[in-house]
Every structure is written in C-alpha cells, then in structure tokens.
Protein backbone atom coordinates (compact mmCIF):
# COMPACT_ATOMS: atom_id res chain seq x y z
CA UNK A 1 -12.13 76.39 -25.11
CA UNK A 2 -10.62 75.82 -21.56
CA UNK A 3 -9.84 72.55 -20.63
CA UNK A 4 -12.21 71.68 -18.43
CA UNK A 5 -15.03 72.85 -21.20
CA UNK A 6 -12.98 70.28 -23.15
CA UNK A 7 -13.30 67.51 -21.28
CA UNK A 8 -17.21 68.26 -20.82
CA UNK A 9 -17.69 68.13 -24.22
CA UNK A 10 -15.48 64.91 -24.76
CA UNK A 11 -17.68 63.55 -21.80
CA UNK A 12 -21.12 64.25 -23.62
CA UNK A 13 -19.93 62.71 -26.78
CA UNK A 14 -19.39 59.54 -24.75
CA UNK A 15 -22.50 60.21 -22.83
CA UNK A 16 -20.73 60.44 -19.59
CA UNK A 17 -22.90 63.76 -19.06
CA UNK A 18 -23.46 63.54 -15.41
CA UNK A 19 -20.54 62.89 -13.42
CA UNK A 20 -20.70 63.33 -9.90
CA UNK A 21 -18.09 66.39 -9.86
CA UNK A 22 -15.69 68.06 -11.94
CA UNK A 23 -12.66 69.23 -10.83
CA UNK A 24 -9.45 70.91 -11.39
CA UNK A 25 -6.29 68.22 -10.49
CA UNK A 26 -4.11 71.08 -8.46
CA UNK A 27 -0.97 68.46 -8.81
CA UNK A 28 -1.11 67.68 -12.18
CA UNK A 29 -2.57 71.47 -13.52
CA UNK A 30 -5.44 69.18 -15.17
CA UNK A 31 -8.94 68.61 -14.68
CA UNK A 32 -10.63 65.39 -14.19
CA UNK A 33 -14.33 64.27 -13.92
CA UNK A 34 -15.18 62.51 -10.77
CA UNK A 35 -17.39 59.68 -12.13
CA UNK A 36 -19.85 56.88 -10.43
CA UNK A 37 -18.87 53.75 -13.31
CA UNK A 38 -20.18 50.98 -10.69
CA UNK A 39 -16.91 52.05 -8.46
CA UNK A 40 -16.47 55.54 -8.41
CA UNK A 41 -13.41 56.31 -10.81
CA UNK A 42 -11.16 59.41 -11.80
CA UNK A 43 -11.75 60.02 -15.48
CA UNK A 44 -8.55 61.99 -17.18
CA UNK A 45 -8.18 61.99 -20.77
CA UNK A 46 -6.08 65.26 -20.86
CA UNK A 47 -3.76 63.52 -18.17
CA UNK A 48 -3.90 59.66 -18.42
CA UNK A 49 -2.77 58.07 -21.47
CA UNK A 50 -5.75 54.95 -20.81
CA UNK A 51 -8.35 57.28 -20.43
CA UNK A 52 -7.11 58.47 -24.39
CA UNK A 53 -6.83 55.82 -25.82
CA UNK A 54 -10.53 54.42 -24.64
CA UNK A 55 -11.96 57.59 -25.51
CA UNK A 56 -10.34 57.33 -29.20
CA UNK A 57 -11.69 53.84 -29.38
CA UNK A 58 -15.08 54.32 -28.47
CA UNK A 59 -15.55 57.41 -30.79
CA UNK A 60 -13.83 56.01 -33.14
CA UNK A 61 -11.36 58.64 -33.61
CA UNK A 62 -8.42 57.63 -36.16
CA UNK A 63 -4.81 58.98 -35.06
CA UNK A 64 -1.45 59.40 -37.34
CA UNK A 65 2.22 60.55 -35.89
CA UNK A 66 3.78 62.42 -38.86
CA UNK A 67 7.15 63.53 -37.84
CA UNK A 68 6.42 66.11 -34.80
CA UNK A 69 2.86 66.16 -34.44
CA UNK A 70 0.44 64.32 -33.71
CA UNK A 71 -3.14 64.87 -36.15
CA UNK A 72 -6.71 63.51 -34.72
CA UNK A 73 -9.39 62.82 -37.12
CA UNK A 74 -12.64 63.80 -36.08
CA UNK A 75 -16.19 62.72 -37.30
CA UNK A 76 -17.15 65.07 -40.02
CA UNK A 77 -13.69 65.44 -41.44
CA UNK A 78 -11.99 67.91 -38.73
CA UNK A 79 -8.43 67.47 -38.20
CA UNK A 80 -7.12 68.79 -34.84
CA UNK A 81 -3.87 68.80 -34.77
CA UNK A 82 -1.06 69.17 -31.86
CA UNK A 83 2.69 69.59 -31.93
CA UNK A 84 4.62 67.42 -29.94
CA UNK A 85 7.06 69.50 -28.33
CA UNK A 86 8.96 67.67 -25.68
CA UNK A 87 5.78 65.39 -24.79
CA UNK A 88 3.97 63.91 -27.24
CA UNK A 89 1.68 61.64 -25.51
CA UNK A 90 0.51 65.00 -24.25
CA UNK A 91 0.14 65.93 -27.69
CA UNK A 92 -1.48 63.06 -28.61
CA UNK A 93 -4.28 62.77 -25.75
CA UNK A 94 -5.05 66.49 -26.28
CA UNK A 95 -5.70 66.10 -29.95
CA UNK A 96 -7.97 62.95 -29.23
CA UNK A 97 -10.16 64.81 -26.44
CA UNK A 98 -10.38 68.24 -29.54
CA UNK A 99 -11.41 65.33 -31.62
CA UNK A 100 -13.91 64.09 -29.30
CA UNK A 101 -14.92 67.33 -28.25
CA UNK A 102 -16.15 68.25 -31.71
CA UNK A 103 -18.47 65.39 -31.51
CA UNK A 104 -20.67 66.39 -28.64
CA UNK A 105 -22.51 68.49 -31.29
C-alpha cells in the first residue's frame, strides 16, 4: 500500500472521506489531505506527530515502545509493527496510520 492509499484508508476509518484534495507534500516526501474542518486545515498523520496521536485516540488504537520498535494494535487483533531506526516518532505515526488503515474495512 503506497502512502497516500494509506492515509485514504486512515481517513475513511475516521470518516474524513471527502477532503477537498489530496496531495503529495514535495518538501517533506509525504502526502497530506487538504481538508475543509470549519477552517480549511492540512491533515498529516504520516508527517505530524498531532495529527498521530488524534488519529490513535479517536480509533482507539493502543501503542507500546519495546526496545527499538514501535507495535500498533489494531481493532481485530492486528499488530503492525515498525522499527525505529534513527526516527522513531516516524516509526511510531506510521504504525498508528497501518493501524488505522486496517480499520476502514
């Protein structure tokens, strides 16, 4: 899955299914949903550490740091999980959106 079919899917299981564009952030090498939220808003879970951490807390997605990886929990017992390597709130925001993900359906 690419990640800008991951972030669609993360988006649907919030049902944030029609933004107003998606896009591909050229800067940061990540995409982003373009979203109308009563002021229009950049929504970045792959890229922005808030955007994570809401989408974790609305889906209820549970989230452990073992040493060196971070492991996402998803709804029907998946566990996605993602090395840290030298960033691991990268890790960690890309194994919440695979968590979320799974739950579009």
């Amino acid at each position: 899955m690419t990640d800008v079919e991951l972030i669609e899917a993360a988006a649907k299981a919030i049902g944030l299914e029609h933004p107003l564009c998606w896009e591909a952030n050229h800067a940061q090498g990540e995409p982003y949903a373009y979203v109308k939220t009563g002021d229009a808003s950049y929504w970045r879970p792959l890229g922005d550490d808030g955007c994570a951490l809401r989408l974790a807390i609305e889906l209820g997605i549970e989230v452990v740091w073992p040493e060196g990886v971070t492991i996402a929990y998803g709804d029907k017992g998946e566990i996605f999980t993602e090395d840290h390597g030298d960033d691991p709130y990268a890790a960690t925001r890309r194994a919440i959106v695979r968590a979320a993900a799974a739950m579009a359906g």
